[in-house]
N, C-alpha and C. Protein backbone atom coordinates (compact mmCIF):
# COMPACT_ATOMS: atom_id res chain seq x y z
N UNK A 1 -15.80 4.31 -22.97
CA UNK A 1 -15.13 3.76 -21.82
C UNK A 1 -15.74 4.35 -20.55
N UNK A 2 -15.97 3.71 -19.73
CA UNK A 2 -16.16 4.15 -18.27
C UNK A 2 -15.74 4.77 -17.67
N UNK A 3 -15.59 5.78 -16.56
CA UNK A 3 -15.09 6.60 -15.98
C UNK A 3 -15.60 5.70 -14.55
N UNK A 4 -14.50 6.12 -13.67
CA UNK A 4 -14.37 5.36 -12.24
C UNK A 4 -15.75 5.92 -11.12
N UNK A 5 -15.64 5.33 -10.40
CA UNK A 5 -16.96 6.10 -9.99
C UNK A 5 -16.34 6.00 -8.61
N UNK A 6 -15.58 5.70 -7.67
CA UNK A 6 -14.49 6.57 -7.06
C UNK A 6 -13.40 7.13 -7.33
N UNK A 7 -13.08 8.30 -7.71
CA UNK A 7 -11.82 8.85 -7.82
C UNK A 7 -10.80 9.23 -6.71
N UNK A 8 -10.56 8.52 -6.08
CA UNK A 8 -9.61 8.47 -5.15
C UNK A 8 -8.18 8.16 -5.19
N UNK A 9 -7.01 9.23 -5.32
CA UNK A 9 -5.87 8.86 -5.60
C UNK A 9 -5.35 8.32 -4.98
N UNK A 10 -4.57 7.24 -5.09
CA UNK A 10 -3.85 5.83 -4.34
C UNK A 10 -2.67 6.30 -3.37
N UNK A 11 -2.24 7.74 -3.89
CA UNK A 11 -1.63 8.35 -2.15
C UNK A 11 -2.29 8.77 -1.16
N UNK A 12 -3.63 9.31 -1.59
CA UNK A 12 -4.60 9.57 -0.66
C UNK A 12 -5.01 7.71 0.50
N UNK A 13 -5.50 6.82 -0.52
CA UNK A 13 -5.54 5.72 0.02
C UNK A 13 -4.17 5.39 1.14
N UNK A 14 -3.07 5.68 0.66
CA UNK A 14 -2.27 5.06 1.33
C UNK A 14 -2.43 5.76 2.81
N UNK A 15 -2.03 7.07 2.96
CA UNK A 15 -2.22 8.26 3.81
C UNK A 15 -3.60 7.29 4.96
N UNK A 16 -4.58 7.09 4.38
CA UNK A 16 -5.61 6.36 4.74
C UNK A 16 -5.47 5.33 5.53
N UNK A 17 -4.86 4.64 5.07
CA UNK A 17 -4.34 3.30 5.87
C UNK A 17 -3.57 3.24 6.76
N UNK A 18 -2.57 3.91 6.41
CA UNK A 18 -1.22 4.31 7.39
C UNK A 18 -2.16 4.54 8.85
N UNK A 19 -3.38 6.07 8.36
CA UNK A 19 -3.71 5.97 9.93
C UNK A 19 -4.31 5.36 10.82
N UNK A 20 -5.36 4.31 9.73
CA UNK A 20 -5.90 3.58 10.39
C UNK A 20 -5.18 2.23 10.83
N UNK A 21 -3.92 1.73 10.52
CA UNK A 21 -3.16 1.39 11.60
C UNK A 21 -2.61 1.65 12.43
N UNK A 22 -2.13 2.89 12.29
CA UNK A 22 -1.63 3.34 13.40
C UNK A 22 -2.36 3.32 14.59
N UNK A 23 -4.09 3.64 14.02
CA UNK A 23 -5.08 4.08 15.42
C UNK A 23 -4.87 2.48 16.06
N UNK A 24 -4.70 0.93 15.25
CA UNK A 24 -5.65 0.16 15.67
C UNK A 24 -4.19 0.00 16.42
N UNK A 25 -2.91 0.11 16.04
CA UNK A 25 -1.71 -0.58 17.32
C UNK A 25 -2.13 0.62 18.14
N UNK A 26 -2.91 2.17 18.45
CA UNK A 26 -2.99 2.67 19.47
C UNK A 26 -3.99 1.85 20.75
N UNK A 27 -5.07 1.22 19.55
CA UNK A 27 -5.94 0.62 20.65
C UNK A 27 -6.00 -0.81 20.88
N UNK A 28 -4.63 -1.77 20.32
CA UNK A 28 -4.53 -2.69 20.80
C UNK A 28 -3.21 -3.31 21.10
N UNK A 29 -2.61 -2.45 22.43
CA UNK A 29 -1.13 -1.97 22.40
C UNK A 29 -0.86 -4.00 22.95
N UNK A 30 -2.27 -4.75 23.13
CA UNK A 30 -1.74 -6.13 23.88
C UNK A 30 -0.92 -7.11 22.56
N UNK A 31 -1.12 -6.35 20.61
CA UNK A 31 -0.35 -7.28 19.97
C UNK A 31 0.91 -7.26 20.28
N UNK A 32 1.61 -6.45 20.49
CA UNK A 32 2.91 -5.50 20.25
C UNK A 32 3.53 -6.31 20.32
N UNK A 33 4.51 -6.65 19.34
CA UNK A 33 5.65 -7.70 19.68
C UNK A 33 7.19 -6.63 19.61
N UNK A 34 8.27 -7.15 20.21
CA UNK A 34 9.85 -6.72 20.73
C UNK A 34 10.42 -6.03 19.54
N UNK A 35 10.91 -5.01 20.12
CA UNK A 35 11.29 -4.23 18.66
C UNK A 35 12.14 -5.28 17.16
N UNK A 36 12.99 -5.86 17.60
CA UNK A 36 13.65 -6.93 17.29
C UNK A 36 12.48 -7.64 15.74
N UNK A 37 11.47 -8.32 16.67
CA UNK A 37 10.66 -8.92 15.44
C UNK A 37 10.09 -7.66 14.75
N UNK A 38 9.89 -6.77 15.28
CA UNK A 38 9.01 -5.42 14.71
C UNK A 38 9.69 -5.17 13.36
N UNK A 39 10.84 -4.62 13.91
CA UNK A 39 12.01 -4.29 12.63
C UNK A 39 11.92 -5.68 11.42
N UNK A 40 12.11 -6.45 11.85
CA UNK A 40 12.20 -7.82 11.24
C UNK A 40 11.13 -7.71 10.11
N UNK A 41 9.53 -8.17 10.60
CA UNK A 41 8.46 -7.74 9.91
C UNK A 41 8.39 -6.47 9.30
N UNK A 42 8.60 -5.49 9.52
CA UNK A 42 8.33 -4.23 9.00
C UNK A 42 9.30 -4.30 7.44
N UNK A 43 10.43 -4.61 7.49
CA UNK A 43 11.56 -5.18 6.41
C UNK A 43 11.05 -6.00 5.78
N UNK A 44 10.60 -7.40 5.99
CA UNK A 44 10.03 -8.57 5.05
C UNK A 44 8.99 -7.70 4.83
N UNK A 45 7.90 -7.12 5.07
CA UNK A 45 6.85 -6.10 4.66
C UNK A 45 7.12 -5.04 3.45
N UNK A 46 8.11 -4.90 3.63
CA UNK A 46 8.40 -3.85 2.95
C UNK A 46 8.95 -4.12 1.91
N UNK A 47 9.66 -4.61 1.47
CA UNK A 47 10.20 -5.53 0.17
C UNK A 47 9.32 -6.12 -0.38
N UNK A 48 8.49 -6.77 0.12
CA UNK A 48 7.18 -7.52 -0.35
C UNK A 48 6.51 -6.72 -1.01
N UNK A 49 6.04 -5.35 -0.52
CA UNK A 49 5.50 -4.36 -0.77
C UNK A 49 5.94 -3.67 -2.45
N UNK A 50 7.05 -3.28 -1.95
CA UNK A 50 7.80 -2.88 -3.14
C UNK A 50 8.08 -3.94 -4.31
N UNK A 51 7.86 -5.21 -4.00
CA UNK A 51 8.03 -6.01 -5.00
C UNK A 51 7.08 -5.80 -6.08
N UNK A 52 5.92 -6.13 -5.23
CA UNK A 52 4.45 -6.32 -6.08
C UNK A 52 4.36 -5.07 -6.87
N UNK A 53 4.67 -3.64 -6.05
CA UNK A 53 4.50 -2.60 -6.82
C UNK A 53 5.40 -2.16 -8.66
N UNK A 54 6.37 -2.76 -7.83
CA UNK A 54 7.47 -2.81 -8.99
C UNK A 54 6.93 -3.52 -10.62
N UNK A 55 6.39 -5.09 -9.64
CA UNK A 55 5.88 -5.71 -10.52
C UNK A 55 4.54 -4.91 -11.58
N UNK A 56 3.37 -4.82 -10.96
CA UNK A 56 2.65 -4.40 -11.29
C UNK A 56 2.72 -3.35 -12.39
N UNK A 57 3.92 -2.08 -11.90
CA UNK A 57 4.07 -1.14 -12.75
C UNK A 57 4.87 -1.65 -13.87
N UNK A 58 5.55 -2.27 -13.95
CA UNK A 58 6.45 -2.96 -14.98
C UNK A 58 4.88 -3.74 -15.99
N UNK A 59 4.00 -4.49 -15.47
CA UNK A 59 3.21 -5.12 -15.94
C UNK A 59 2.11 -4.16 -17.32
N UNK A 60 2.09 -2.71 -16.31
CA UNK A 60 1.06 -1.64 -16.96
C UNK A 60 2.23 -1.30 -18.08
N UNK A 61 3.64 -1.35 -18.07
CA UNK A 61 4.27 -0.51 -18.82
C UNK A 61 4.14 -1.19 -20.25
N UNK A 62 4.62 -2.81 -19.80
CA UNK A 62 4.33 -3.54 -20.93
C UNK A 62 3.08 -4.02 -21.99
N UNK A 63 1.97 -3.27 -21.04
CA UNK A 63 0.85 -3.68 -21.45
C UNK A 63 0.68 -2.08 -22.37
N UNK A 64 1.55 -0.98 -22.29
CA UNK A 64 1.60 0.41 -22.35
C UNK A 64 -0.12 0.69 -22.22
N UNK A 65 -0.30 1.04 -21.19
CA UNK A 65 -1.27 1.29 -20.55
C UNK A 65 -0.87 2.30 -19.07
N UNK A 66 -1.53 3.04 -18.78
CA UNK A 66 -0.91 4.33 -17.61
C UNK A 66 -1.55 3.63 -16.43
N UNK A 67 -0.54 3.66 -15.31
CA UNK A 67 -0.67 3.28 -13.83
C UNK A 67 -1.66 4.32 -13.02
N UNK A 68 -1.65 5.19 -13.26
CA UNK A 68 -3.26 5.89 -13.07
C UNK A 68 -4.47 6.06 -13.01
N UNK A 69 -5.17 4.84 -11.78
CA UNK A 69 -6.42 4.67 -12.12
C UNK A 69 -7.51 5.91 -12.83
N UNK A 70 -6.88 6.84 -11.98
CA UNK A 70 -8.10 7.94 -12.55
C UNK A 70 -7.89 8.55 -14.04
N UNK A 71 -6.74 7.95 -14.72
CA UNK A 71 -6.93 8.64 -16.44
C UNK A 71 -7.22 6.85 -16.96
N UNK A 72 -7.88 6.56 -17.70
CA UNK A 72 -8.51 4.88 -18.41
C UNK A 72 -7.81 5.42 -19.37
């Protein structure tokens, strides 16, 4: 079996992303929409989020296979 040829743990990725949005609403403060829709989106985002994850892990469980890219 193959071994990954990035080993990068998927909290590290997340950590990752987080800041590089954060930088891009620092440097493009002209999207910004009213807290109102913010909250709004950030909620439908987030459920969405958690859905797929849910899914997914439910998917590896049944397949009994480990959600851990870095152990195959």
């Amino acid at each position: 079996m193959q071994t990954l040829e990035l080993k990068i743990p998927p909290v590290v990725l997340v950590a990752l992303f987080a800041l590089v949005m954060w930088l891009v609403s620092q440097l493009v403060p002209a999207l910004a929409l009213p807290m109102r829709w913010r909250l709004l989106l950030a909620g439908i985002f987030s459920i969405a989020g958690i859905a797929v994850a849910l899914s997914g892990v439910l998917a590896f469980r049944r397949a009994n296979t480990t959600v851990d890219p870095r152990v195959p």
